[in-house]
N, C-alpha and C. Protein backbone atom coordinates (compact mmCIF):
# COMPACT_ATOMS: atom_id res chain seq x y z
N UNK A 1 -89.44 -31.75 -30.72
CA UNK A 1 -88.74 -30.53 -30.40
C UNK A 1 -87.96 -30.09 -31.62
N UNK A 2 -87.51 -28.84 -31.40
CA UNK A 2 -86.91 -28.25 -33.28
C UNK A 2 -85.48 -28.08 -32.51
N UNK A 3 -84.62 -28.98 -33.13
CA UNK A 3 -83.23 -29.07 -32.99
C UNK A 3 -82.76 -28.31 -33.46
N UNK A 4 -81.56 -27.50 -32.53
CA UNK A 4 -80.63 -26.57 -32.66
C UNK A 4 -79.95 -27.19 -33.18
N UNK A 5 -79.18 -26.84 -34.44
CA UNK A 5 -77.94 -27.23 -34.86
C UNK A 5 -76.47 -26.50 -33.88
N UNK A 6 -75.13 -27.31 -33.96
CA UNK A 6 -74.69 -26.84 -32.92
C UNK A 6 -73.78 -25.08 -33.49
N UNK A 7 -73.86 -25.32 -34.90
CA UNK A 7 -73.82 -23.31 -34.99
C UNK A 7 -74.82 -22.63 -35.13
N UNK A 8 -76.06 -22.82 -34.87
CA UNK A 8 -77.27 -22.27 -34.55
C UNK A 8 -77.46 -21.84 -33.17
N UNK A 9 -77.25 -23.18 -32.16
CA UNK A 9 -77.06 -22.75 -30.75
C UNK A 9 -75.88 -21.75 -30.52
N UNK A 10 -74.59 -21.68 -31.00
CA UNK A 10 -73.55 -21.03 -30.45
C UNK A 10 -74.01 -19.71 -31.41
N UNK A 11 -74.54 -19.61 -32.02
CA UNK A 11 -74.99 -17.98 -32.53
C UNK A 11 -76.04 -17.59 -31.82
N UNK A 12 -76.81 -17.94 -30.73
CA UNK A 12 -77.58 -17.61 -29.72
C UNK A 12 -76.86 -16.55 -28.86
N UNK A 13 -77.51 -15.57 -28.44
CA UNK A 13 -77.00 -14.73 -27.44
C UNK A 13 -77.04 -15.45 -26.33
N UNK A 14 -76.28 -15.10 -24.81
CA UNK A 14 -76.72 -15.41 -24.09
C UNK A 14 -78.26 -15.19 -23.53
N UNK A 15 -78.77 -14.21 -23.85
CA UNK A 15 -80.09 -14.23 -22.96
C UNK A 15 -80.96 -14.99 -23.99
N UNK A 16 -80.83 -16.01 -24.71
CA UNK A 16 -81.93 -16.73 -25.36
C UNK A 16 -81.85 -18.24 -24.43
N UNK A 17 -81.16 -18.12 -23.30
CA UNK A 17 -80.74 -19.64 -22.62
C UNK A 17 -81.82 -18.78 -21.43
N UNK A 18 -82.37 -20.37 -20.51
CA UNK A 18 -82.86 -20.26 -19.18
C UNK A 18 -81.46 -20.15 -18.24
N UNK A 19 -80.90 -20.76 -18.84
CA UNK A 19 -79.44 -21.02 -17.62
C UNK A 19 -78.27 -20.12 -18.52
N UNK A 20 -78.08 -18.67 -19.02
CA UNK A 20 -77.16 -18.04 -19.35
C UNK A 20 -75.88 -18.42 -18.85
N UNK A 21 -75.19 -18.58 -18.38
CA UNK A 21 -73.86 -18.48 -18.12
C UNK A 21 -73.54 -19.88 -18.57
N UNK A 22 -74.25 -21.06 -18.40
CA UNK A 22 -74.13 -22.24 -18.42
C UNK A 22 -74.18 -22.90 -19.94
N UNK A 23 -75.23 -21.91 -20.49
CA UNK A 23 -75.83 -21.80 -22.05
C UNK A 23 -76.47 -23.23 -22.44
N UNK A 24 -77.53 -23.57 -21.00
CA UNK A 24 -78.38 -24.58 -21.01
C UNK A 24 -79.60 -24.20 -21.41
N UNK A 25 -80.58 -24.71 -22.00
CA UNK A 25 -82.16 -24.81 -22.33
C UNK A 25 -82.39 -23.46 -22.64
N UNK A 26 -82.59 -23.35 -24.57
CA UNK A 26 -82.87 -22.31 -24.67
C UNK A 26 -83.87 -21.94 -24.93
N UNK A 27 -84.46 -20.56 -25.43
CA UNK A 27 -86.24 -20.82 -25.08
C UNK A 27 -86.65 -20.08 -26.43
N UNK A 28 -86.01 -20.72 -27.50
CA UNK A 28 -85.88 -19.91 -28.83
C UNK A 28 -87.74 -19.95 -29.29
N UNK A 29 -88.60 -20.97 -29.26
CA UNK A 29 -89.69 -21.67 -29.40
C UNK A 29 -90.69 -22.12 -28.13
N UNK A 30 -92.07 -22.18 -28.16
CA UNK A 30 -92.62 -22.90 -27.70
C UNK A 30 -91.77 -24.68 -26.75
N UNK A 31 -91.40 -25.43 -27.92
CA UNK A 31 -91.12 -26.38 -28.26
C UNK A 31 -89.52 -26.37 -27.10
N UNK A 32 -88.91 -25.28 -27.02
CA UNK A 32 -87.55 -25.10 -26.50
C UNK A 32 -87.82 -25.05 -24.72
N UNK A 33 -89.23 -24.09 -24.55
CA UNK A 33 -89.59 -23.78 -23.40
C UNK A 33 -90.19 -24.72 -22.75
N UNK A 34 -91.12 -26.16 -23.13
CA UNK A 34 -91.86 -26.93 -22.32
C UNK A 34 -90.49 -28.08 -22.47
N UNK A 35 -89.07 -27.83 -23.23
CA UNK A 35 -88.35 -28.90 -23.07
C UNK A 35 -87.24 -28.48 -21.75
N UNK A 36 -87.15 -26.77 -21.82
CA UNK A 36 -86.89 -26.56 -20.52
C UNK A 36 -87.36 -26.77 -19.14
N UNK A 37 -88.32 -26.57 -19.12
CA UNK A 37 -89.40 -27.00 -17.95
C UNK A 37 -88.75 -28.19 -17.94
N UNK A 38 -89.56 -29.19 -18.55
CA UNK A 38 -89.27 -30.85 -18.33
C UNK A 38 -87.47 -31.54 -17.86
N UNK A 39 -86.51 -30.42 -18.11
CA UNK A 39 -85.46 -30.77 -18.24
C UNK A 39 -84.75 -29.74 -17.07
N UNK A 40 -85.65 -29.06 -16.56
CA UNK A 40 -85.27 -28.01 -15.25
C UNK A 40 -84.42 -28.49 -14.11
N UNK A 41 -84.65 -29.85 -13.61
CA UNK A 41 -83.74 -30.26 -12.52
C UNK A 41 -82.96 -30.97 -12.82
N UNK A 42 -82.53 -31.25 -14.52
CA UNK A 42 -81.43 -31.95 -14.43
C UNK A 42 -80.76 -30.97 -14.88
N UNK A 43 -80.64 -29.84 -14.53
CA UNK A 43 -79.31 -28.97 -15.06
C UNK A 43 -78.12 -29.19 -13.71
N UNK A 44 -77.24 -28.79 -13.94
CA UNK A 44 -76.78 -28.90 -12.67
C UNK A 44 -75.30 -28.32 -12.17
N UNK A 45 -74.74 -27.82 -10.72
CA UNK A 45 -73.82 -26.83 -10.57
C UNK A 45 -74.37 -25.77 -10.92
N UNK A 46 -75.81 -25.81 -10.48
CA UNK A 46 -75.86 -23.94 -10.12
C UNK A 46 -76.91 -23.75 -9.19
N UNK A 47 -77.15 -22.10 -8.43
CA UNK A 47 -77.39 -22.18 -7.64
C UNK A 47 -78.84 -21.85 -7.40
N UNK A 48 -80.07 -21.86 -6.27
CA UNK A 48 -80.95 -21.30 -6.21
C UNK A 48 -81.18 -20.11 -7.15
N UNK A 49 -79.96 -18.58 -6.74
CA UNK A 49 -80.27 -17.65 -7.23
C UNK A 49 -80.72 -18.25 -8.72
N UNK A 50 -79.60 -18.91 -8.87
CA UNK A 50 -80.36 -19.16 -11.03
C UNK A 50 -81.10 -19.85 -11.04
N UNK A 51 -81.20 -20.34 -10.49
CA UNK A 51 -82.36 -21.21 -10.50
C UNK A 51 -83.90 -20.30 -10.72
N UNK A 52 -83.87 -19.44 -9.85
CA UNK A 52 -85.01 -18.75 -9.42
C UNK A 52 -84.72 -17.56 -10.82
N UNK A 53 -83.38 -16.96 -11.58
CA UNK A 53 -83.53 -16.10 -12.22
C UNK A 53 -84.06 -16.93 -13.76
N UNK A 54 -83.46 -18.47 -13.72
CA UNK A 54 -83.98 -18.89 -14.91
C UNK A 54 -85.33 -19.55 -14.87
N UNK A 55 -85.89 -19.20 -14.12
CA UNK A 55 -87.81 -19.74 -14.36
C UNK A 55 -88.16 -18.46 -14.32
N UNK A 56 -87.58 -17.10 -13.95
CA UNK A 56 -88.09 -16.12 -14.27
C UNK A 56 -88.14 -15.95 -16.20
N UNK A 57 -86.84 -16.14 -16.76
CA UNK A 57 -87.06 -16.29 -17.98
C UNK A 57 -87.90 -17.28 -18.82
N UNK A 58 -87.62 -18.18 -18.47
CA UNK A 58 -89.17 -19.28 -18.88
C UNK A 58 -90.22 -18.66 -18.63
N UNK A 59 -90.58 -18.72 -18.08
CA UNK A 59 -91.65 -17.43 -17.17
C UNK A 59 -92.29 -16.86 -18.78
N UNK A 60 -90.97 -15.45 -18.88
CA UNK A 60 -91.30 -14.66 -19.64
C UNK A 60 -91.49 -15.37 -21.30
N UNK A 61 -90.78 -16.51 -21.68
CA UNK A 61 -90.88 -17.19 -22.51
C UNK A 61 -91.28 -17.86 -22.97
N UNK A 62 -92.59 -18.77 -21.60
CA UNK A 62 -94.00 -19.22 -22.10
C UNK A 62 -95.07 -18.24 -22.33
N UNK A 63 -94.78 -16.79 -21.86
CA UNK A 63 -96.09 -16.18 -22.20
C UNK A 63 -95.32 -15.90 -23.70
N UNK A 64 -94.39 -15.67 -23.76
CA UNK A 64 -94.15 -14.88 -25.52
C UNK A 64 -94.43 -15.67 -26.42
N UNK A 65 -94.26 -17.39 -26.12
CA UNK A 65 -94.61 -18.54 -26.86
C UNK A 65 -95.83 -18.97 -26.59
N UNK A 66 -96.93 -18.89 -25.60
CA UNK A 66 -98.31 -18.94 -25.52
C UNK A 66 -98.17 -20.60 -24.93
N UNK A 67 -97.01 -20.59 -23.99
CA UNK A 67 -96.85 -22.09 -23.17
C UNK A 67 -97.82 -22.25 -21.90
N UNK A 68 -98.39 -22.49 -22.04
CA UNK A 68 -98.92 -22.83 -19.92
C UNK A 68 -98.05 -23.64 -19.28
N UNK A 69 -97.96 -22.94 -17.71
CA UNK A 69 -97.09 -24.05 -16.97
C UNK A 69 -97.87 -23.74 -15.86
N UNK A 70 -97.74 -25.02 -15.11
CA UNK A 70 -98.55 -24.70 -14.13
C UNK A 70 -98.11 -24.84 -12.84
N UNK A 71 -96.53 -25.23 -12.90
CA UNK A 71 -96.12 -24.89 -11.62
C UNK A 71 -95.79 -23.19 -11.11
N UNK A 72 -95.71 -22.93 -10.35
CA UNK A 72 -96.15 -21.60 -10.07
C UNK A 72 -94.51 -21.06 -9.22
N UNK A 73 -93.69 -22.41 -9.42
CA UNK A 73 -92.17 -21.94 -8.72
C UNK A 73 -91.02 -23.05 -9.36
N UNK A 74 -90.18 -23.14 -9.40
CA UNK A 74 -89.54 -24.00 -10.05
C UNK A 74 -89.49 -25.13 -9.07
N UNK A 75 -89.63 -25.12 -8.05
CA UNK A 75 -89.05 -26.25 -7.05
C UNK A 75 -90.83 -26.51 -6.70
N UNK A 76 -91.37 -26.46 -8.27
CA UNK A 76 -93.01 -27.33 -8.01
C UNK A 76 -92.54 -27.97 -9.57
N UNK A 77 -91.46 -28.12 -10.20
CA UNK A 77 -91.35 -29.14 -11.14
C UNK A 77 -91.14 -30.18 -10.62
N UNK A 78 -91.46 -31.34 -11.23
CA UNK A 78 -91.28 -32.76 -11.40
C UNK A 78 -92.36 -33.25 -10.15
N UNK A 79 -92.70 -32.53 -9.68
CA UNK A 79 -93.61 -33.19 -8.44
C UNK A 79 -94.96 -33.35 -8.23
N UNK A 80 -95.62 -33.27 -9.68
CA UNK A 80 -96.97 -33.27 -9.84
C UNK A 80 -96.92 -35.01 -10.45
């Protein structure tokens, strides 16, 4: 994975995070987005709604990075 340095991450906008408010898993890369996926249910203290708004951004951030995922909802991670 390509490590954020930690004034690299804090010069991130919020909308470069899956979890904005939280400013968890960002999806700067390929490499950022399949570490989000993999790292999706251990975020934690938040709710469905984000839940469901941050796989919408992954979402949009494996097609911009050319990621496949093949769960088709977030609450189909970790269970394959």
């Amino acid at each position: 994975m390509t490590e954020l340095s930690a004034e690299d991450r804090n010069e991130l906008d919020k909308g470069s995070f899956a979890f904005p408010k939280q400013r968890k898993e960002p999806l700067e890369n390929a490499s950022h987005v399949r570490n989000a996926i993999a790292r999706f249910n251990q975020v934690k203290d938040v709710s469905d709604a984000e839940r469901d708004a941050a796989w919408k951004r992954i979402e949009a951030a494996a097609q911009k990075h050319g990621v496949e995922i093949k769960e088709k909802s977030w609450r189909e991670v970790g269970k394959s």
